[in-house]
C-alpha atoms as a PDB file:
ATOM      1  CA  UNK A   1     -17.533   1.133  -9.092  1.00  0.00           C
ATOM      2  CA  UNK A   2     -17.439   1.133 -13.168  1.00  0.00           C
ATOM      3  CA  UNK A   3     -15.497  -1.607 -14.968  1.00  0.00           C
ATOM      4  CA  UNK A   4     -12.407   0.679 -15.923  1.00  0.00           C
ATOM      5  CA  UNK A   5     -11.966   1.913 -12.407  1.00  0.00           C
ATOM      6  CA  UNK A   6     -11.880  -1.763 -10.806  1.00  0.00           C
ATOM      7  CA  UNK A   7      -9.434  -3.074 -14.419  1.00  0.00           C
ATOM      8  CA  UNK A   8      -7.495  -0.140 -12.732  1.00  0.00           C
ATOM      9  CA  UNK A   9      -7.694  -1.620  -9.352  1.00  0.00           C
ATOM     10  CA  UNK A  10      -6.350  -5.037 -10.581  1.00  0.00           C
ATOM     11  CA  UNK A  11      -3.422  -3.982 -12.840  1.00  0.00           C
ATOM     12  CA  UNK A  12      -2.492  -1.871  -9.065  1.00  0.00           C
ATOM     13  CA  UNK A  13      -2.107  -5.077  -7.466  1.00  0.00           C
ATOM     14  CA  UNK A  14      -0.265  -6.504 -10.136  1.00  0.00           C
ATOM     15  CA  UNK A  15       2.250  -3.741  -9.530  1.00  0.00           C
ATOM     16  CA  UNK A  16       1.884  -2.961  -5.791  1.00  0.00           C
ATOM     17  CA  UNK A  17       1.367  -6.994  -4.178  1.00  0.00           C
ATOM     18  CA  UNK A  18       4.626  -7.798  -5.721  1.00  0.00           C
ATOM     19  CA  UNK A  19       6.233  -5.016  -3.885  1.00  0.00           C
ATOM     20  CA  UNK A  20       4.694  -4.480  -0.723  1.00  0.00           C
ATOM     21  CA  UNK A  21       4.502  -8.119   0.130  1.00  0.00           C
ATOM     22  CA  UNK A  22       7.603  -7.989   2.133  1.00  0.00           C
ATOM     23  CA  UNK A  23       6.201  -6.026   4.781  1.00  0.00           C
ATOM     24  CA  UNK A  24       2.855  -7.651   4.963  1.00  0.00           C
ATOM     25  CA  UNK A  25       0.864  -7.393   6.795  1.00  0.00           C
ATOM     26  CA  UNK A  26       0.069  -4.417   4.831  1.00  0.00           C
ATOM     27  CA  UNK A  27      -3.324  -2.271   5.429  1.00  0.00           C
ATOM     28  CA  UNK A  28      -4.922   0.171   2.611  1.00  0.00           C
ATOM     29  CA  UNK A  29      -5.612   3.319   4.593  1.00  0.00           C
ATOM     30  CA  UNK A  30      -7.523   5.307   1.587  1.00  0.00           C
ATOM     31  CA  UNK A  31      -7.754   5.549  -2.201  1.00  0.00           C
ATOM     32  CA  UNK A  32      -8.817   7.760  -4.782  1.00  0.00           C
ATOM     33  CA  UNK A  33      -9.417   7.318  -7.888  1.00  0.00           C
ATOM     34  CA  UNK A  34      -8.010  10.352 -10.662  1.00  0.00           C
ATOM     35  CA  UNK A  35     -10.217   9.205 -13.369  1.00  0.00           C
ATOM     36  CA  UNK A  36      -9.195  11.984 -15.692  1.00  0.00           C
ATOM     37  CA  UNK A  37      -5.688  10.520 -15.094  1.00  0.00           C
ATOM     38  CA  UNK A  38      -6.750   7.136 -14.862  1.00  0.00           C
ATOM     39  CA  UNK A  39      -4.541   6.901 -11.764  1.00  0.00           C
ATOM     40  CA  UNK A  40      -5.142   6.077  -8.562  1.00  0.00           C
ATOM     41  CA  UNK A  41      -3.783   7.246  -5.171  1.00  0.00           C
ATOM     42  CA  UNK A  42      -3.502   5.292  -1.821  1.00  0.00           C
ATOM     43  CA  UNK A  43      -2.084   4.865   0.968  1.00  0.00           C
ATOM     44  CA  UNK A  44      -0.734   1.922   3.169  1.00  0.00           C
ATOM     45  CA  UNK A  45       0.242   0.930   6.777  1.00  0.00           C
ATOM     46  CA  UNK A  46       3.271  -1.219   7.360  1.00  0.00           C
ATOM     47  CA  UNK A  47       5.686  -2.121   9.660  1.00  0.00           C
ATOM     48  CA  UNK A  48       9.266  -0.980   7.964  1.00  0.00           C
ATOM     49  CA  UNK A  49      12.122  -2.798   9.281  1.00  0.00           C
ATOM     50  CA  UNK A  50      13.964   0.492   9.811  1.00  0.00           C
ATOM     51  CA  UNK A  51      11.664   2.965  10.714  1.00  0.00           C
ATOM     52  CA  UNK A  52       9.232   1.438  12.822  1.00  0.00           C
ATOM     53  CA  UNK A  53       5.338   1.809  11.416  1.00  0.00           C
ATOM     54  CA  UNK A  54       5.324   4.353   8.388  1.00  0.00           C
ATOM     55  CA  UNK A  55       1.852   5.601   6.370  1.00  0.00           C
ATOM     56  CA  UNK A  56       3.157   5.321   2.835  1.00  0.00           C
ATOM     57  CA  UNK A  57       1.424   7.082  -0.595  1.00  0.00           C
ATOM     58  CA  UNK A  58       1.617   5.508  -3.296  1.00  0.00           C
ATOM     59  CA  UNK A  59       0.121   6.344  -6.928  1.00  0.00           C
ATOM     60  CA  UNK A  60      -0.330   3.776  -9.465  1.00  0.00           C
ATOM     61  CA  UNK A  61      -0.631   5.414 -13.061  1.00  0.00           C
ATOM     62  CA  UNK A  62      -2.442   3.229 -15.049  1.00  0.00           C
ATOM     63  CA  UNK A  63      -1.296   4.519 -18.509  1.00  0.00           C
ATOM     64  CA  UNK A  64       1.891   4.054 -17.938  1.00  0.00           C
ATOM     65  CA  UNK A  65       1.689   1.080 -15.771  1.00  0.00           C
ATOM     66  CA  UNK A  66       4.175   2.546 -13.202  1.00  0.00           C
ATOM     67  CA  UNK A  67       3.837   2.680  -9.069  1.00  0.00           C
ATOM     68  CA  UNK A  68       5.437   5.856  -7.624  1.00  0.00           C
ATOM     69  CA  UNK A  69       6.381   6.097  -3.859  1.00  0.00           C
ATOM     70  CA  UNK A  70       5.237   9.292  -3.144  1.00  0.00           C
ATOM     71  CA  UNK A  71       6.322   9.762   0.393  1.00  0.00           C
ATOM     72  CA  UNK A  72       6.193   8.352   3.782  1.00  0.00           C
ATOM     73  CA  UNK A  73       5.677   9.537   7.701  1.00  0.00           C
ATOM     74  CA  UNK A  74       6.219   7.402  10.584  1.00  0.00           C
ATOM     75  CA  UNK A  75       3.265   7.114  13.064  1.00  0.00           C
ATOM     76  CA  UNK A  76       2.614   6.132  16.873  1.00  0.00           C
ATOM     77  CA  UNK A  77       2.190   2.194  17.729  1.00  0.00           C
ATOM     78  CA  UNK A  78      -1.246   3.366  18.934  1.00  0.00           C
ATOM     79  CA  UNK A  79      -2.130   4.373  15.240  1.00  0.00           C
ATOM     80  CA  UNK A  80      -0.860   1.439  13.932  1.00  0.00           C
ATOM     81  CA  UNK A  81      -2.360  -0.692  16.538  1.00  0.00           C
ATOM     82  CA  UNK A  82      -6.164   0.963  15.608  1.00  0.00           C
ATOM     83  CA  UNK A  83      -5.602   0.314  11.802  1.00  0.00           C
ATOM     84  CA  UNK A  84      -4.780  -3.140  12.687  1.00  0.00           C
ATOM     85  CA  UNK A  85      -8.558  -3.863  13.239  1.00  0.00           C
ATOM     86  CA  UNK A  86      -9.520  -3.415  10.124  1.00  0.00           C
ATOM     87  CA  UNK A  87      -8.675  -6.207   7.533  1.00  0.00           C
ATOM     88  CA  UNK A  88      -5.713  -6.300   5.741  1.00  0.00           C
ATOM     89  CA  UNK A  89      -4.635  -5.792   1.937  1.00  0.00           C
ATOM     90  CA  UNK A  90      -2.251  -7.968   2.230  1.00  0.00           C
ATOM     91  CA  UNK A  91      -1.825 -11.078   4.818  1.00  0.00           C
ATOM     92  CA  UNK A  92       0.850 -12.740   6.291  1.00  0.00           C
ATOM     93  CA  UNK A  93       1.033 -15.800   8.872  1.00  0.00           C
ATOM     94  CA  UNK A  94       3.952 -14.647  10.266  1.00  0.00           C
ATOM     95  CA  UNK A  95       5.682 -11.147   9.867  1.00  0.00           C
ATOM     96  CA  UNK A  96       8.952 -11.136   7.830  1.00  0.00           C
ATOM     97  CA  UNK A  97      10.400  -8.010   8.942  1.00  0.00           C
ATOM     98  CA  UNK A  98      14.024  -8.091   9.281  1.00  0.00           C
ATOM     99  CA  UNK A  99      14.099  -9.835   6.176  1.00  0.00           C
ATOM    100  CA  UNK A 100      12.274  -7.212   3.687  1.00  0.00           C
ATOM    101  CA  UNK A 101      14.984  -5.144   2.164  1.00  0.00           C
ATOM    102  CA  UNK A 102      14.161  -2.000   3.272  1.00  0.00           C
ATOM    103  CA  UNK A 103      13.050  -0.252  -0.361  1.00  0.00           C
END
């Protein structure tokens, strides 16, 4: 990984911690990185207080310094309950659900 694609990677988290912090614990399915663009693309696991566990895109455009939602499906408790073995992007002690506002 070259310096500008993990600068990219930081000024993400700057943007995206902030945000998706209220459903944490939050998992990092896949990224890509859009050099030409110098963007990058990923996609989380969550538990959303309204629809249930979601696999949301996101894309981070680092020119602009902007995080777009891109999109979202809802997947099976099994799914979610695989991903969950993997370490997460962002921890939590205890899961603050019915408080995250839903956004």
């Amino acid at each position: 990984m070259d310096t500008k694609e993990q600068n990219l990677r930081t000024k993400r988290d700057a943007k995206a911690i902030p945000h998706l912090e209220q459903y944490a614990p939050v998992w990092i399915l896949d990224e890509k990185y859009i050099k030409d663009d110098e963007a990058l693309q990923f996609n989380v696991v969550f538990q959303h207080p309204q629809y249930g566990w979601v696999n949301r895109r996101y894309r981070y455009d680092g020119f602009n310094d902007v995080l777009y939602h891109k999109g979202q499906l809802t997947i099976s408790e099994e799914v979610a309950i695989a991903i969950q073995e993997k370490e997460p992007y962002i921890t939590a002690t205890v899961a603050n659900i019915p408080n995250a506002y839903g956004g």
